[in-house]
N, C-alpha and C. Protein backbone atom coordinates (compact mmCIF):
# COMPACT_ATOMS: atom_id res chain seq x y z
N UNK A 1 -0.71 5.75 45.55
CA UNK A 1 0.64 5.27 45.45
C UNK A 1 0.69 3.95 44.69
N UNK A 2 -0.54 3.38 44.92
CA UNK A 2 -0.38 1.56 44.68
C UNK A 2 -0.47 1.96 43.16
N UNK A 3 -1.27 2.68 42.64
CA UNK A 3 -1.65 2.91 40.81
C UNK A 3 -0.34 3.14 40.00
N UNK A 4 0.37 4.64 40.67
CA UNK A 4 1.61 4.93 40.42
C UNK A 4 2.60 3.67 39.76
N UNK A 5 2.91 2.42 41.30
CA UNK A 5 4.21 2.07 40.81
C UNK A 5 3.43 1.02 40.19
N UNK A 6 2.00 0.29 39.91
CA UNK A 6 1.85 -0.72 38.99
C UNK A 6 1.93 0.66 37.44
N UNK A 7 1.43 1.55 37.30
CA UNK A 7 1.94 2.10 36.60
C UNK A 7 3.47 2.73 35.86
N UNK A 8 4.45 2.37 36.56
CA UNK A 8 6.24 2.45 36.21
C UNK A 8 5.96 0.90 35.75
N UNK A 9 5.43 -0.22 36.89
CA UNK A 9 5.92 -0.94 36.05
C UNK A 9 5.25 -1.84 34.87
N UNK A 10 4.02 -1.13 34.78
CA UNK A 10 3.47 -1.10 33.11
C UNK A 10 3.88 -0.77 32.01
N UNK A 11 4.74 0.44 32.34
CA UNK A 11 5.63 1.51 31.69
C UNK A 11 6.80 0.89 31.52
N UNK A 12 7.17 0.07 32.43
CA UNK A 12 8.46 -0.83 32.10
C UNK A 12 8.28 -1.99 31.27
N UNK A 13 7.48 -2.29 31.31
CA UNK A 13 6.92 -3.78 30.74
C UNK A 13 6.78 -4.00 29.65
N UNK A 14 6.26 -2.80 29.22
CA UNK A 14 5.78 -2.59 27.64
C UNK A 14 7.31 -2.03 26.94
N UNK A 15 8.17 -1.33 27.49
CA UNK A 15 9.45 -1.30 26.81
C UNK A 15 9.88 -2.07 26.60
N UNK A 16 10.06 -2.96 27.63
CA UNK A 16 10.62 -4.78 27.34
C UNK A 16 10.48 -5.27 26.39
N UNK A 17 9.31 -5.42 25.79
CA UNK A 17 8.50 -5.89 24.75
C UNK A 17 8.80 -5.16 23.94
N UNK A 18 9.10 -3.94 23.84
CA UNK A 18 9.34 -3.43 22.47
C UNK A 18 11.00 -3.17 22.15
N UNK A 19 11.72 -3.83 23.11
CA UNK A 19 12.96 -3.61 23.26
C UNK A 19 13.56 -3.91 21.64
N UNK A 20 13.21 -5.34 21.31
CA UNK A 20 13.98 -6.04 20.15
C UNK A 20 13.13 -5.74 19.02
N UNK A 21 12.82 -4.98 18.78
CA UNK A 21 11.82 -4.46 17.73
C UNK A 21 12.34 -3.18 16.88
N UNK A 22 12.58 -3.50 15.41
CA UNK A 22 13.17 -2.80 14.71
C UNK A 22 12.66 -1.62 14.30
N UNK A 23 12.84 -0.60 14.45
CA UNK A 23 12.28 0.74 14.11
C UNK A 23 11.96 0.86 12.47
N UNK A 24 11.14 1.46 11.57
CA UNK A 24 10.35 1.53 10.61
C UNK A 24 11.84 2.36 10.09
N UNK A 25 12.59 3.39 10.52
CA UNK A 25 13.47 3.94 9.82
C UNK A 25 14.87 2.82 9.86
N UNK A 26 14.87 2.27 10.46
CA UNK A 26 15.91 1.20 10.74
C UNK A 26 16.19 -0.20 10.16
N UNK A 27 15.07 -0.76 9.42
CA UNK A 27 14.36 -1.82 8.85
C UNK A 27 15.71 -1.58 7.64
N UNK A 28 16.50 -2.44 7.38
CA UNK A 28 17.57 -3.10 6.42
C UNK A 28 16.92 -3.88 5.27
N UNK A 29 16.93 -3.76 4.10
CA UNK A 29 15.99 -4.22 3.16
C UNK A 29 17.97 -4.73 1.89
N UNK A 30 17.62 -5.36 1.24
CA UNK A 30 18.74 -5.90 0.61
C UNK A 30 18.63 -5.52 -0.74
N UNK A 31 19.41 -5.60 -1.88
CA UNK A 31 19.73 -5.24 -2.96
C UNK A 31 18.21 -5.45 -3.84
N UNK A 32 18.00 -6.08 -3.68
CA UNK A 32 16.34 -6.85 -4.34
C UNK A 32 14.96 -6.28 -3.21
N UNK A 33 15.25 -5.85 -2.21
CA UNK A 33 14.06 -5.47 -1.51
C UNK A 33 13.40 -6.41 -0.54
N UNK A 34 13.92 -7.52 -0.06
CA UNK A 34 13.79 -8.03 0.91
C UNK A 34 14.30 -7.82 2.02
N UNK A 35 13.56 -8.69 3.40
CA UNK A 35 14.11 -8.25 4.71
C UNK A 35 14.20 -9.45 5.33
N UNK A 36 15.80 -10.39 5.13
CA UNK A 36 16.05 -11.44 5.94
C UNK A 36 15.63 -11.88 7.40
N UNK A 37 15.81 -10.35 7.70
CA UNK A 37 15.90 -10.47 9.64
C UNK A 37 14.73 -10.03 10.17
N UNK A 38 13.96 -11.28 10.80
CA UNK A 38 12.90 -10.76 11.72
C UNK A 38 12.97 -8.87 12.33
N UNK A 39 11.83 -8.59 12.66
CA UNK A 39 11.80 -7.06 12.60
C UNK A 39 11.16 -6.73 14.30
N UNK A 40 10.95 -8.27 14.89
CA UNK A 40 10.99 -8.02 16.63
C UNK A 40 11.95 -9.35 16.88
N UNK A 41 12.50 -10.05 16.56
CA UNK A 41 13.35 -11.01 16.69
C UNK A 41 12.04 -12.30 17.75
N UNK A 42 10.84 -12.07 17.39
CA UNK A 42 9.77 -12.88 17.84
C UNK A 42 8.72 -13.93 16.20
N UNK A 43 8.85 -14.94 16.79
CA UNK A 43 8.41 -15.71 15.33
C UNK A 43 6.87 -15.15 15.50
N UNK A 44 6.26 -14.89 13.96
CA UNK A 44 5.09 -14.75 13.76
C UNK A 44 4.14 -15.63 14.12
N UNK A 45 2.95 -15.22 14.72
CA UNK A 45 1.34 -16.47 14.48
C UNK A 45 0.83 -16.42 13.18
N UNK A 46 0.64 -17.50 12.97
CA UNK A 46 -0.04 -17.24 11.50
C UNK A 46 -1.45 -16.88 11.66
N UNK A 47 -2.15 -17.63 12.96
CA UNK A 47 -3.58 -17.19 13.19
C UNK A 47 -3.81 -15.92 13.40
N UNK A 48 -2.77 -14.86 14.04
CA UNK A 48 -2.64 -13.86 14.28
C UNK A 48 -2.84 -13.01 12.98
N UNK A 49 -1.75 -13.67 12.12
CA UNK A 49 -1.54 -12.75 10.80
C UNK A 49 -2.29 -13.20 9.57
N UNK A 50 -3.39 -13.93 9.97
CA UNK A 50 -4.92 -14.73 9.11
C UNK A 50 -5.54 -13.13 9.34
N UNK A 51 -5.59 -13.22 10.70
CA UNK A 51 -6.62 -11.95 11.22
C UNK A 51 -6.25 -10.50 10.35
N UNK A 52 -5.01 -10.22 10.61
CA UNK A 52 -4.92 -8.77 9.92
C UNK A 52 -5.31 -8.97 8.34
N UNK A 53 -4.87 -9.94 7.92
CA UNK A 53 -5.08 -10.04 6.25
C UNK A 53 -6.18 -9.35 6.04
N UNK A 54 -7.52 -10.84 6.76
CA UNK A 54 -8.88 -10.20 6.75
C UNK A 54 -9.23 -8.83 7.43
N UNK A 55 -8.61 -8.61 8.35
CA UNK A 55 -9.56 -7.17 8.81
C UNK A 55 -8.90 -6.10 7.74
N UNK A 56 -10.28 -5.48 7.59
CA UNK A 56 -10.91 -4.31 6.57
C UNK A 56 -10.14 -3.05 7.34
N UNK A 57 -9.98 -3.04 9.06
CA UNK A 57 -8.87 -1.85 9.10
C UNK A 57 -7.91 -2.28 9.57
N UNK A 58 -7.27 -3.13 9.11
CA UNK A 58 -5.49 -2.97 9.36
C UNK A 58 -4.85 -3.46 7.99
N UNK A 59 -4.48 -4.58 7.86
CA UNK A 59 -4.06 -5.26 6.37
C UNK A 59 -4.91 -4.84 5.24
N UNK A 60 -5.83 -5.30 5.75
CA UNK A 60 -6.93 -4.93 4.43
C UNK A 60 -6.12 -5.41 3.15
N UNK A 61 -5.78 -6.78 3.17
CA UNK A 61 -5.13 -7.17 2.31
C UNK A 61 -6.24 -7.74 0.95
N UNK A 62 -7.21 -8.34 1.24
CA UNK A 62 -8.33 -8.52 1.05
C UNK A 62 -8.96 -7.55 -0.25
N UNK A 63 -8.86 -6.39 -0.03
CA UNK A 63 -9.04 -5.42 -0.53
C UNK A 63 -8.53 -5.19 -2.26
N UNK A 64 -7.14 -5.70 -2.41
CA UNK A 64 -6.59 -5.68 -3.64
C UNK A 64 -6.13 -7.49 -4.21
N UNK A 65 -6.28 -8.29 -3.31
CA UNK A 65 -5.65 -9.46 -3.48
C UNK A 65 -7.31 -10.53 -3.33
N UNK A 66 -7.08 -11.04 -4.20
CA UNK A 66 -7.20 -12.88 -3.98
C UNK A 66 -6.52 -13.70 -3.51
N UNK A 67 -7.67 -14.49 -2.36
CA UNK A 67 -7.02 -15.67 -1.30
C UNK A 67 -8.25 -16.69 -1.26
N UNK A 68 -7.87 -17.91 -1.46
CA UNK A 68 -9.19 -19.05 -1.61
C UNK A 68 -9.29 -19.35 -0.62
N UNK A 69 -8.05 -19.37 0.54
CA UNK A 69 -8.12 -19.94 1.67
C UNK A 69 -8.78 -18.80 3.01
N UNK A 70 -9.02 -17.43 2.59
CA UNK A 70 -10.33 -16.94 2.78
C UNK A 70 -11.91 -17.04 2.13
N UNK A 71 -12.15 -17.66 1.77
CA UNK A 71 -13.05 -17.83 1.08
C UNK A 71 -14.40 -16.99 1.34
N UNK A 72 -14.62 -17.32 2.92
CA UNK A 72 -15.43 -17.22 3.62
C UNK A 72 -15.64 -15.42 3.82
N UNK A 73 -14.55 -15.13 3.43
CA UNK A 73 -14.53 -13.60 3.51
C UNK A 73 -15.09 -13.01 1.93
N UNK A 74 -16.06 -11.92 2.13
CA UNK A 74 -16.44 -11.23 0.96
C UNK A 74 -15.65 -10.46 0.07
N UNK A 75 -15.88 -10.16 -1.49
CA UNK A 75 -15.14 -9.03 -1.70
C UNK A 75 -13.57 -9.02 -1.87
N UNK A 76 -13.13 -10.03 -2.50
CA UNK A 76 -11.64 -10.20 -2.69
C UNK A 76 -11.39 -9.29 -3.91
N UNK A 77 -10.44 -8.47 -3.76
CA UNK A 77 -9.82 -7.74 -4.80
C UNK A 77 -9.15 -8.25 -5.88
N UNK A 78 -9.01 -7.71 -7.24
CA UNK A 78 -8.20 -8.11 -8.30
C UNK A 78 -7.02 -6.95 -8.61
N UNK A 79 -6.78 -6.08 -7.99
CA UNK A 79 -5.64 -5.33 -8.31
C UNK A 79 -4.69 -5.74 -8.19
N UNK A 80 -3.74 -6.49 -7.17
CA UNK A 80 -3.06 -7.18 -6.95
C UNK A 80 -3.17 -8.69 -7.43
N UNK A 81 -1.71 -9.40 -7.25
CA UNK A 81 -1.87 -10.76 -7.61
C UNK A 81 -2.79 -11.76 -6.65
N UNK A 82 -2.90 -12.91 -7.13
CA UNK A 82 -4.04 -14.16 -6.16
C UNK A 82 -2.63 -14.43 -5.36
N UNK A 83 -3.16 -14.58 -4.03
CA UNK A 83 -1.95 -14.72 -2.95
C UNK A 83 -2.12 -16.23 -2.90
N UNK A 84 -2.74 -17.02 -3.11
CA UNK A 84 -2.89 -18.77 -3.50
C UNK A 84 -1.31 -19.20 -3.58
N UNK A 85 -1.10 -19.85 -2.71
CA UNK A 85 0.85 -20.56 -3.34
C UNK A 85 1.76 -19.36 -3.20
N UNK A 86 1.56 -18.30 -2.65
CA UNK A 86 2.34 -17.24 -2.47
C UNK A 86 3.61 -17.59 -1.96
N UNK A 87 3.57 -18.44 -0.57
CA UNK A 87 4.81 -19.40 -0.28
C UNK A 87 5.61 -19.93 -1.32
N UNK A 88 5.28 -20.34 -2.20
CA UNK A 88 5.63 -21.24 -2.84
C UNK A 88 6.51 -20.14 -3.52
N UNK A 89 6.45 -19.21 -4.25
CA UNK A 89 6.82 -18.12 -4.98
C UNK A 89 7.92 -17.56 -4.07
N UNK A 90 7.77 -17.24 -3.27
CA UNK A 90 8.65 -16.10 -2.71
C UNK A 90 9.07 -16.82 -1.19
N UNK A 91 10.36 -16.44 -0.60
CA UNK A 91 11.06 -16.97 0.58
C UNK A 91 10.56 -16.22 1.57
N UNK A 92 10.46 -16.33 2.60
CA UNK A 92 10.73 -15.28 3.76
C UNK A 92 10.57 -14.08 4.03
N UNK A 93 11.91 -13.65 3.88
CA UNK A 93 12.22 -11.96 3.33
C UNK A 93 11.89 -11.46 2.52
N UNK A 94 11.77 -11.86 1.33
CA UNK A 94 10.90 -11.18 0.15
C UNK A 94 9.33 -10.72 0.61
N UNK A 95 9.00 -11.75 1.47
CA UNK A 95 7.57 -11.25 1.90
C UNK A 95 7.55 -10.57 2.91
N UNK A 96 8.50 -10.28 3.65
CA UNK A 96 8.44 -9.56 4.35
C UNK A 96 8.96 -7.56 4.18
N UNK A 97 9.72 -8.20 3.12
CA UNK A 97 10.23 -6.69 2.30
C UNK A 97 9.00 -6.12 1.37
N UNK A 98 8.37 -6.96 0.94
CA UNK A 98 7.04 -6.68 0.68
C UNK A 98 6.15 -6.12 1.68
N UNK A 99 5.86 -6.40 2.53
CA UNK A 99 4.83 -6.39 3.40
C UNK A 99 5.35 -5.20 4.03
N UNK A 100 6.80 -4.90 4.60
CA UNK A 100 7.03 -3.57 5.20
C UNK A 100 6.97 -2.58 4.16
N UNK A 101 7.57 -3.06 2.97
CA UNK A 101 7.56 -1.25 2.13
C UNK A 101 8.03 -2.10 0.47
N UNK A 102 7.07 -2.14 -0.13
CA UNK A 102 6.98 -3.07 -1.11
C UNK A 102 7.26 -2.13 -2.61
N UNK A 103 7.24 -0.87 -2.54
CA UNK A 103 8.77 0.00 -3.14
C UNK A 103 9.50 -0.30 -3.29
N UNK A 104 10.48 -0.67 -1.94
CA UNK A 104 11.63 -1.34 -2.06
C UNK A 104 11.87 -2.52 -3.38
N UNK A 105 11.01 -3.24 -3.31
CA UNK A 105 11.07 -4.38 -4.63
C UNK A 105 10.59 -4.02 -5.78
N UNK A 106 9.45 -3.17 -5.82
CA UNK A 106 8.53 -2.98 -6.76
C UNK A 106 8.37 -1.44 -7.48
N UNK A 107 9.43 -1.03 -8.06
CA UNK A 107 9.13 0.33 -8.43
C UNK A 107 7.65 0.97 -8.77
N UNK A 108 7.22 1.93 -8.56
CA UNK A 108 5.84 1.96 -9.25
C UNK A 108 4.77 1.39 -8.20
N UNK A 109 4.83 -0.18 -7.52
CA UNK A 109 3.75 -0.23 -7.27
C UNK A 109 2.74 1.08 -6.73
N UNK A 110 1.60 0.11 -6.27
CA UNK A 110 0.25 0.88 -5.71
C UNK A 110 0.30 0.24 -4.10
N UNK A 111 0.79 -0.70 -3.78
CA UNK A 111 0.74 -1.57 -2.76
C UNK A 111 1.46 -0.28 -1.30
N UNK A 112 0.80 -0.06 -0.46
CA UNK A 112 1.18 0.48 0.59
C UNK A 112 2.12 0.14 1.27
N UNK A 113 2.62 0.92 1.58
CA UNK A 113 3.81 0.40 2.55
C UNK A 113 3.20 0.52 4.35
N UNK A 114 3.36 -1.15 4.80
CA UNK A 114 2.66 -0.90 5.97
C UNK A 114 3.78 -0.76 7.29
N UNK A 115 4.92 -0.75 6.83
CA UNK A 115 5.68 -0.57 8.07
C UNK A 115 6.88 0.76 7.62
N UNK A 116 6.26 1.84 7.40
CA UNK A 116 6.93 2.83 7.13
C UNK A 116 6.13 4.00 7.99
N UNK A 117 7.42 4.81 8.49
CA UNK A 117 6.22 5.81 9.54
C UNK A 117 6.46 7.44 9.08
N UNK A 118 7.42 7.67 7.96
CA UNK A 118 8.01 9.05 7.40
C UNK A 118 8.29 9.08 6.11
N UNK A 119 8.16 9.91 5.10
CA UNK A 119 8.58 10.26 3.89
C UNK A 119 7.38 9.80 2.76
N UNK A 120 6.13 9.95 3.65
CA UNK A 120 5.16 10.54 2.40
C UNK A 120 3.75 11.21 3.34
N UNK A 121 3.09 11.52 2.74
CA UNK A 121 1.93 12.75 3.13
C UNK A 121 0.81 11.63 3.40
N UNK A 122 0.15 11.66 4.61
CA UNK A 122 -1.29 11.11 5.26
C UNK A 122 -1.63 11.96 5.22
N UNK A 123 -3.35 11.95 5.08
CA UNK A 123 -4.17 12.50 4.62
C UNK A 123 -5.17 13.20 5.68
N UNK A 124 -4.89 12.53 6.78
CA UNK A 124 -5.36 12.47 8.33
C UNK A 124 -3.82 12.85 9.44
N UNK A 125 -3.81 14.01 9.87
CA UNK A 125 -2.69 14.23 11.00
C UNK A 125 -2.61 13.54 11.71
N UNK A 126 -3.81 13.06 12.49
CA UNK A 126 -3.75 11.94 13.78
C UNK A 126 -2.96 10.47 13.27
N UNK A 127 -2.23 10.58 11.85
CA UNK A 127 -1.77 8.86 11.36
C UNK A 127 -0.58 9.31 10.95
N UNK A 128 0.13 10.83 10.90
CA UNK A 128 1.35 11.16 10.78
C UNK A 128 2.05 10.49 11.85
N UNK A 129 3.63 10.03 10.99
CA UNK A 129 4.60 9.46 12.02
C UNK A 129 3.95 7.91 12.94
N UNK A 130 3.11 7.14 11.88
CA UNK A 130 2.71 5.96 12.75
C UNK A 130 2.57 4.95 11.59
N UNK A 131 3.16 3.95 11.72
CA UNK A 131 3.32 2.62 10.79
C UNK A 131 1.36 2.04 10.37
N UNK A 132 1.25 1.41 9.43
CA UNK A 132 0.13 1.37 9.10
C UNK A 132 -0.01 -0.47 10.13
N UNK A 133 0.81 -1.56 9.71
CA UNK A 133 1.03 -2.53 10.96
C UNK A 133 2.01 -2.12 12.02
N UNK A 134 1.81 -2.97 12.85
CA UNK A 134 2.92 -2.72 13.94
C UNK A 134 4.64 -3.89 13.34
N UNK A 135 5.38 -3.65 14.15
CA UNK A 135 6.39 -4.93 13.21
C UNK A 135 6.24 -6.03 13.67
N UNK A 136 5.27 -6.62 15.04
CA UNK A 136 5.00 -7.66 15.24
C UNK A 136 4.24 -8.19 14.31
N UNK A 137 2.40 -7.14 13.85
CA UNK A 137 1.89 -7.46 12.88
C UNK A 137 2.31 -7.77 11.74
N UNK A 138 3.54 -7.18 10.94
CA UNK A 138 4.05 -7.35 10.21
C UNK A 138 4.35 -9.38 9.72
N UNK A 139 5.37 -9.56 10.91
CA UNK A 139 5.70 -10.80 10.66
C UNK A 139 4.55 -12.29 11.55
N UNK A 140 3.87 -11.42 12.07
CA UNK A 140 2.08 -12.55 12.14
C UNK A 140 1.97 -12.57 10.51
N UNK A 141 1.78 -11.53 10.01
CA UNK A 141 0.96 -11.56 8.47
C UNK A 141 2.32 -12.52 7.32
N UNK A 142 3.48 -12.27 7.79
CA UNK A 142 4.82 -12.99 6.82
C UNK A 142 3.99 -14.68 7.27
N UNK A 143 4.15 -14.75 8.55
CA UNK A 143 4.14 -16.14 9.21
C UNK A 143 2.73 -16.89 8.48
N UNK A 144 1.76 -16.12 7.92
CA UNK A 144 0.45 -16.31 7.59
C UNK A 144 0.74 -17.07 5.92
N UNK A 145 1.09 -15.69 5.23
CA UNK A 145 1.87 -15.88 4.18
C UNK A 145 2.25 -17.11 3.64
N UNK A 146 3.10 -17.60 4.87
CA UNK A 146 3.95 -18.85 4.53
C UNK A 146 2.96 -19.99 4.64
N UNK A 147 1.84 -19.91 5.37
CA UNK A 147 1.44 -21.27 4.84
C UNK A 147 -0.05 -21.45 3.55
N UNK A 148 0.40 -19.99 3.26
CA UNK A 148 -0.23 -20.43 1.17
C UNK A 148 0.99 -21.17 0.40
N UNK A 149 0.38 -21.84 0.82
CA UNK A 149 1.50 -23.08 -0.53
C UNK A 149 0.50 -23.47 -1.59
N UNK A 150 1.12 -23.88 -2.46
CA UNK A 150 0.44 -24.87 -3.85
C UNK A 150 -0.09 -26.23 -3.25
């Protein structure tokens, strides 16, 4: 019995938390492809969203981009632009309209869309219908973002 109701209210707990959190089909992007409005109405960590950059399975930002202020990390990509002063370049929302579905801004790109969960083909069934960040991760990695300045 005791497992049960700490289990409802685990089950409750975690809805809470995901209460203010914008759904991947729901995400409002603006004429230019940005996304003004936080996407859990919770401010990002930047230490948080240091981490996804570098890890090899989630952001894997690393992968196509240059960052000096990883340094320490191997293997920086040149497909993408040097994220160096990235702040400086772009506001907020732009990086964050980027970072959820970077289509939206960028016709053509190659850049993944990491907060989209429908309307293209995975390659793996077990990743159908599931965002590549979560939308908290999302705005850890915006919040990260912001402090590459010049």
């Amino acid at each position: 019995m005791k497992s049960y109701v700490y289990g409802i209210a685990f089950a409750c707990a975690a809805s809470v938390v995901h209460a203010g959190e914008t759904a991947p089909t729901a995400v409002q992007f603006d004429e230019y492809g940005a996304v003004p409005v936080s996407l859990t109405g919770v401010a990002g960590d930047p230490a948080n969203g240091r981490k996804v950059f570098a890890n090899r399975k989630q952001g894997n930002c690393l992968a196509c981009h240059q960052n000096a202020e990883l340094a320490e990390q191997s293997f920086h990509g040149q497909v993408g632009p040097a994220l160096d002063g990235v702040a400086s370049r772009w506001e907020e929302g732009d990086l964050r309209g980027i970072v959820a579905n970077s289509k939206m801004m960028f016709e053509g790109t190659i850049m993944p869309a990491f907060y989209v969960d429908a309307g293209y083909t995975r390659p793996l069934e077990k990743f159908d219908g599931k965002t590549i960040l979560s939308a908290q991760q999302v705005e850890d990695l915006v919040a990260y973002l912001l402090t590459l300045t010049d």
